[in-house]
Each structure stands twice: as structure tokens, then as C-alpha cells.
Protein backbone atom coordinates (compact mmCIF):
# COMPACT_ATOMS: atom_id res chain seq x y z
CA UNK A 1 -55.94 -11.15 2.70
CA UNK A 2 -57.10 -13.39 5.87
CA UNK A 3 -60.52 -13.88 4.28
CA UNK A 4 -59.28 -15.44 0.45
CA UNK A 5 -56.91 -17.49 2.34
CA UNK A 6 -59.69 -18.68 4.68
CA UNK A 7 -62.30 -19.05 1.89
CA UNK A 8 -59.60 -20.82 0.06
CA UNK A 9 -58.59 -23.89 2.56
CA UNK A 10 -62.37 -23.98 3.50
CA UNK A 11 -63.63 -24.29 -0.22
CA UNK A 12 -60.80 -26.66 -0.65
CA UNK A 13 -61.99 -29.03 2.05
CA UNK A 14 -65.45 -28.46 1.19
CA UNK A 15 -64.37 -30.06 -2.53
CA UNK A 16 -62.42 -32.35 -1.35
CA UNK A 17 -65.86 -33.48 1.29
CA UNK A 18 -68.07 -33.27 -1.67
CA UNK A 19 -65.90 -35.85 -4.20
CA UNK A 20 -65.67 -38.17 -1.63
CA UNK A 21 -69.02 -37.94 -0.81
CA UNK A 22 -70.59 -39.68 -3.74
CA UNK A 23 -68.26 -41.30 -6.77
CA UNK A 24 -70.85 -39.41 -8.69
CA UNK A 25 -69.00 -36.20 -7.66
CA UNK A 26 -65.47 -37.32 -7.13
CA UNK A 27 -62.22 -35.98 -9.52
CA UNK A 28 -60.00 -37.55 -7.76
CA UNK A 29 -58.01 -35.98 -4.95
CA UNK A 30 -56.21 -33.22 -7.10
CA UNK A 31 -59.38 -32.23 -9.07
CA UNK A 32 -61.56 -32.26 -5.92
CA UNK A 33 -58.97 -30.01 -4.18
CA UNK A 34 -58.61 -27.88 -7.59
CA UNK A 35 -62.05 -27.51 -8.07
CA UNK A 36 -63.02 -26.73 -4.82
CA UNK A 37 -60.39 -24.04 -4.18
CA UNK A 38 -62.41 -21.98 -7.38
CA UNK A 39 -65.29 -22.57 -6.35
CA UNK A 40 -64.41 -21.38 -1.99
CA UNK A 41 -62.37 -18.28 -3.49
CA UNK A 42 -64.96 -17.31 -6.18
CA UNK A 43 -68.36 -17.77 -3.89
CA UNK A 44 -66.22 -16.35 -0.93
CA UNK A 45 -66.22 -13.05 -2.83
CA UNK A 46 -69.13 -12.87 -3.63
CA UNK A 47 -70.61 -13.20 -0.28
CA UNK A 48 -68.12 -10.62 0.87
CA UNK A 49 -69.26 -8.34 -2.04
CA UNK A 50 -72.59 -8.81 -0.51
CA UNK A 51 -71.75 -8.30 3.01
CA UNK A 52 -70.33 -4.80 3.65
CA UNK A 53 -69.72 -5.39 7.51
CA UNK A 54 -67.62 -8.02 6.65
CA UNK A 55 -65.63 -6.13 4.79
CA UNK A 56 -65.31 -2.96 6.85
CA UNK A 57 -64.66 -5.47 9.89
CA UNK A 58 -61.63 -6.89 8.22
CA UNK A 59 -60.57 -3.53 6.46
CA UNK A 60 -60.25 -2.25 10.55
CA UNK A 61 -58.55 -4.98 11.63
CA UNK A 62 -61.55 -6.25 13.56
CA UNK A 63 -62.61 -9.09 12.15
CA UNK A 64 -65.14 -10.68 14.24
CA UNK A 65 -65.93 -14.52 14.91
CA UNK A 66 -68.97 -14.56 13.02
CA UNK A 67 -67.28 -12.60 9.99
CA UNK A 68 -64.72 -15.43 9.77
CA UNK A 69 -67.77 -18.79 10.08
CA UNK A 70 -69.34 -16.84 7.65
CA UNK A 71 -66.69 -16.36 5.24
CA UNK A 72 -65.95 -20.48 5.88
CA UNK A 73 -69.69 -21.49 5.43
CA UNK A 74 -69.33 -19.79 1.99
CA UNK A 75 -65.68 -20.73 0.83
CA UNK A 76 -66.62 -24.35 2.27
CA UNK A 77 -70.13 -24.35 0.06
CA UNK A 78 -68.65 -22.98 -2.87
CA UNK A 79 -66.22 -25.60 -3.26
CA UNK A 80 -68.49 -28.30 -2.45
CA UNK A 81 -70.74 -26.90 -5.00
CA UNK A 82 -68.25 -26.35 -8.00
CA UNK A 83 -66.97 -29.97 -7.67
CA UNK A 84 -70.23 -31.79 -7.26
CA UNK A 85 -71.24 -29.60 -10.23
CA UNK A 86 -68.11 -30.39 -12.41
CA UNK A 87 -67.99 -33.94 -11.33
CA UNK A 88 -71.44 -34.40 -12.68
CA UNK A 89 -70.33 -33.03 -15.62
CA UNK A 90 -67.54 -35.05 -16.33
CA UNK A 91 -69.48 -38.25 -15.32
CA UNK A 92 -72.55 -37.37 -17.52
CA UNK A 93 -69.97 -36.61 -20.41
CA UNK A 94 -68.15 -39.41 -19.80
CA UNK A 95 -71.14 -41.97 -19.92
């Protein structure tokens, strides 16, 4: 449960970092938040999925420092990701 909550605020401040990066990117503060809680819970899994100690660290209760950066670095990137790319989607639609 610890790491979807932590992929989930970090992919929500990595969407929220990535709209207001570039107007290119940016939702607005709801959509940039939205988007980039998706995109931190869906790529957090994924790395999890690929990363068994993670998992077997957290299922033991011993979840270790570097289990919980890497688990941000992803939830963080995915969220940056999914709202750059939907952001560039909207824009190019919109133009």
C-alpha cells in the first residue's frame, strides 16, 4: 500500500513539474495533477512488476531507502511523462 501511495503523490508532483514546465505541456493545475497521478500509479507498477526485490522488501515489511527513491523516480517520471504527453496532445489538437 506504501508504494501506490508514494508513486501516487510523486507522479502527481512530477505532472504538476512537467505542465508548468513548458505551456506546451500544461492542463492547468487539475489536469496536470490528474494526469500525472495515472501516469506515477501506472509506471510505478510497472517498475515494481519489474523489480522483484522491491516487492519482496515491502511484502516483509522491510522496505529499504533505495526501494522507496526508486519507486519515486518512477511514480515522479511517469507523471511527468503522461502530462507532457497528453498536453501535447491537446495543444496539437487544439491548433
Amino acid at each position: 500500500m506504501e508504494q501506490i501511495l508514494i508513486n501516487l503523490v510523486a507522479g502527481a508532483l512530477g505532472g504538476a513539474g512537467a505542465g508548468k514546465s513548458s505551456p506546451t505541456f500544461d492542463l492547468g493545475t487539475a489536469g496536470n495533477i490528474i494526469s500525472g497521478l495515472v501516469g506515477g500509479g501506472v509506471l510505478g507498477q510497472v517498475v515494481t512488476l519489474l523489480m522483484p526485490s522491491v516487492v519482496a522488501a515491502a511484502q516483509s515489511g522491510n522496505l529499504t531507502v533505495g526501494g522507496v527513491i526508486s519507486q519515486v523516480v518512477a511514480g515522479g517520471a511517469g507523471g511527468a511523462i503522461l502530462t507532457a504527453l497528453i498536453g501535447a496532445i491537446k495543444n496539437k489538437a487544439a491548433a
